[in-house]
C-alpha atoms as a PDB file:
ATOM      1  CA  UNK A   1      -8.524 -15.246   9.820  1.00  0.00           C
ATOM      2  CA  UNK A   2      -7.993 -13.843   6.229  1.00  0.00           C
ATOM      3  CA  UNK A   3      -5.599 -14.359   3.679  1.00  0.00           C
ATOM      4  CA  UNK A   4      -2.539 -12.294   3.596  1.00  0.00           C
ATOM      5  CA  UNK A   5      -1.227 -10.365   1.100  1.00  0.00           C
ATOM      6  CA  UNK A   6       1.410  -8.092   0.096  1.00  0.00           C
ATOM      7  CA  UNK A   7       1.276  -4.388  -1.488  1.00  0.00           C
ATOM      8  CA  UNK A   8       5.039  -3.479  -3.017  1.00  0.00           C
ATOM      9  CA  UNK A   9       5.224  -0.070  -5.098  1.00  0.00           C
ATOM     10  CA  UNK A  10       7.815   2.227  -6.258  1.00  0.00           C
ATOM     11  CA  UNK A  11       6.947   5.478  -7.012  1.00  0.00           C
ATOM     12  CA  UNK A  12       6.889   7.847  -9.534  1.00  0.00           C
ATOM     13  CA  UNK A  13       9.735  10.663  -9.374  1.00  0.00           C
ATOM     14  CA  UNK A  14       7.684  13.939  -8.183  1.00  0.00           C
ATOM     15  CA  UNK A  15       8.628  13.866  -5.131  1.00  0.00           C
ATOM     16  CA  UNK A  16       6.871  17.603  -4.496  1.00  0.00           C
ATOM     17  CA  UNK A  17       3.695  15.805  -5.373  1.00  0.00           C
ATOM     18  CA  UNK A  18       4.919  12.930  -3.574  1.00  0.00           C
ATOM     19  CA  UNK A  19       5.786  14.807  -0.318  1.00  0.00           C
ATOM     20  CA  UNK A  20       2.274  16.456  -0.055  1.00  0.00           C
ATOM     21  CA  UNK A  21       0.274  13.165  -0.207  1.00  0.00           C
ATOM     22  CA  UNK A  22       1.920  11.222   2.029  1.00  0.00           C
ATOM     23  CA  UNK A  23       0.186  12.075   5.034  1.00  0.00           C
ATOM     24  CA  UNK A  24      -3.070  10.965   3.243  1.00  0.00           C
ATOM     25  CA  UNK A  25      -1.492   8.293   2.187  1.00  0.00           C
ATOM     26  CA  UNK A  26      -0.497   6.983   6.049  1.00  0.00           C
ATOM     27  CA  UNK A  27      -4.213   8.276   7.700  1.00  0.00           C
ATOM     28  CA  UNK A  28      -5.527   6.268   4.882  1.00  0.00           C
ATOM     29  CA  UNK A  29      -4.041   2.793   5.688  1.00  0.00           C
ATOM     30  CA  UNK A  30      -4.115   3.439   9.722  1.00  0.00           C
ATOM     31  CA  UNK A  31      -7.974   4.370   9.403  1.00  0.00           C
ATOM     32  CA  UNK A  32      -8.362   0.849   8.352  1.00  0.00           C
ATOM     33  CA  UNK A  33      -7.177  -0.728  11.212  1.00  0.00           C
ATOM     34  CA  UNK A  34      -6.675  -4.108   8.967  1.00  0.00           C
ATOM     35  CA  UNK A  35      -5.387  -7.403  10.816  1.00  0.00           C
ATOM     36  CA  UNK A  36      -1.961  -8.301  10.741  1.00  0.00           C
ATOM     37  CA  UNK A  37      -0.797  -4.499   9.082  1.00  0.00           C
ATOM     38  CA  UNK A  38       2.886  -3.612   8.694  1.00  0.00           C
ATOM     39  CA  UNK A  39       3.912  -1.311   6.338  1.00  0.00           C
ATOM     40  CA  UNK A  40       6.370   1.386   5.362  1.00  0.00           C
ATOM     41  CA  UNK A  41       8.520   2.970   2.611  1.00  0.00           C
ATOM     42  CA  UNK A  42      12.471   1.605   1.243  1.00  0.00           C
ATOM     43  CA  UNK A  43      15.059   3.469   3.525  1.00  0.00           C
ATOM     44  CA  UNK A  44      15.660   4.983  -0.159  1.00  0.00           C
ATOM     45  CA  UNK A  45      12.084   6.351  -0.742  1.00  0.00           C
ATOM     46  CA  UNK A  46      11.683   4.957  -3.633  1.00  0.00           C
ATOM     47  CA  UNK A  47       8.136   3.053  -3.096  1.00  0.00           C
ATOM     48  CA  UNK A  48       7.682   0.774   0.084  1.00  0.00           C
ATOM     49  CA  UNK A  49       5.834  -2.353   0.661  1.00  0.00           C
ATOM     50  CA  UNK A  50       2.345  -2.864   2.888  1.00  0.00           C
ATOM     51  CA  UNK A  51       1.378  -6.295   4.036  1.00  0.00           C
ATOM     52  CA  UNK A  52      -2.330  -6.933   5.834  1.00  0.00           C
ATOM     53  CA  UNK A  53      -5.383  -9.199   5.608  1.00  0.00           C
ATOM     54  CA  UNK A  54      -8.041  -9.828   3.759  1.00  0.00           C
ATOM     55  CA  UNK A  55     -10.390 -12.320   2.843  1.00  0.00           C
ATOM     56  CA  UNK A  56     -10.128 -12.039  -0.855  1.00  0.00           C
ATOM     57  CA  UNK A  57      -7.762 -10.959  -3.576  1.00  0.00           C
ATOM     58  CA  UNK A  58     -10.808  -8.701  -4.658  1.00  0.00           C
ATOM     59  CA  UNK A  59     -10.780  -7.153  -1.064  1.00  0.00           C
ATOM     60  CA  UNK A  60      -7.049  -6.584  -1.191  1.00  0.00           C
ATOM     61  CA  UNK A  61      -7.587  -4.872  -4.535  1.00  0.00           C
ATOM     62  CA  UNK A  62     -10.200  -2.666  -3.623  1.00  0.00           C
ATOM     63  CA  UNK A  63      -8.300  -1.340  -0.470  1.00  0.00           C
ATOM     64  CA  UNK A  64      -5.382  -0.699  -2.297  1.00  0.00           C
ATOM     65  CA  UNK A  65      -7.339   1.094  -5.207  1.00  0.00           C
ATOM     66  CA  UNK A  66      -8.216   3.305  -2.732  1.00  0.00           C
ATOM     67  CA  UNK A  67      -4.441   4.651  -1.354  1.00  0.00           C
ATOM     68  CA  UNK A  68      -4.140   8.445  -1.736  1.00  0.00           C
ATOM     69  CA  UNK A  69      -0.848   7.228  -3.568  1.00  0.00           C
ATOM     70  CA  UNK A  70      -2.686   5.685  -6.326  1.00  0.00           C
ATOM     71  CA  UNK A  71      -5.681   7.910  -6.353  1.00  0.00           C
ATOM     72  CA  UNK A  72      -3.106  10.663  -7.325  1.00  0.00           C
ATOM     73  CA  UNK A  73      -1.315   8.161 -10.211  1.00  0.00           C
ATOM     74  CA  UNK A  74       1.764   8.721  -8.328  1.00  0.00           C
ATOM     75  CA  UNK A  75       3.019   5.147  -8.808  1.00  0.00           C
ATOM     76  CA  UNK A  76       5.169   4.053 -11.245  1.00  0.00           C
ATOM     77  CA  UNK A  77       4.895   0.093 -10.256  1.00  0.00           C
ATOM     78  CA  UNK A  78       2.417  -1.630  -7.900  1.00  0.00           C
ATOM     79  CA  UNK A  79       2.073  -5.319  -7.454  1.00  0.00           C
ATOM     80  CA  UNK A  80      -0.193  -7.021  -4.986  1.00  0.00           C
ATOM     81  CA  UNK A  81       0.076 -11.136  -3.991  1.00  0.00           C
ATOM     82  CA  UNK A  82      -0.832 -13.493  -1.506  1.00  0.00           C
ATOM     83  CA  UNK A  83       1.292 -14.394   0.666  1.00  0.00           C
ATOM     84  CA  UNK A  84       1.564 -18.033   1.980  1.00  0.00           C
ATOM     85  CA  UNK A  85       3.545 -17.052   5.226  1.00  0.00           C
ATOM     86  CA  UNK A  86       3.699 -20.044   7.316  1.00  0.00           C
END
């Protein structure tokens, strides 16, 4: 079992450029099929958070690197942690 972490964002205010990448953006993290995934965007759409496994902070990183969201430098704030749920 891997380590869990959390991916919370907000986003950057184009929401044109916004609106056109988010279907990338959801293929991207359901390709992955990643253990324990649950994700989704603030009732406001202003960012959204992501939650999933890995086995390393480096991992986490990399996956996240690789979001159609930040690809595109459309967001404004991104933090990632571990999460100790118990």
């Amino acid at each position: 079992m891997g380590k869990r972490f959390v991916f919370f964002y907000f986003m950057k205010k184009e929401p044109e450029r916004i609106k056109a990448v988010v279907p990338l953006h959801i293929e991207y993290w359901r390709k992955l099929r990643l253990n324990n995934y649950l994700g989704g965007p603030f009732a406001d759409r202003t960012g959204g958070l992501i939650t999933f496994e890995a086995e390393s902070l480096e991992k986490a990183t990399s996956i996240i690197m690789k979001d159609p969201f930040v690809l595109q430098g459309l967001l404004e704030n991104k933090w990632i942690k571990e999460w100790a749920v118990e």
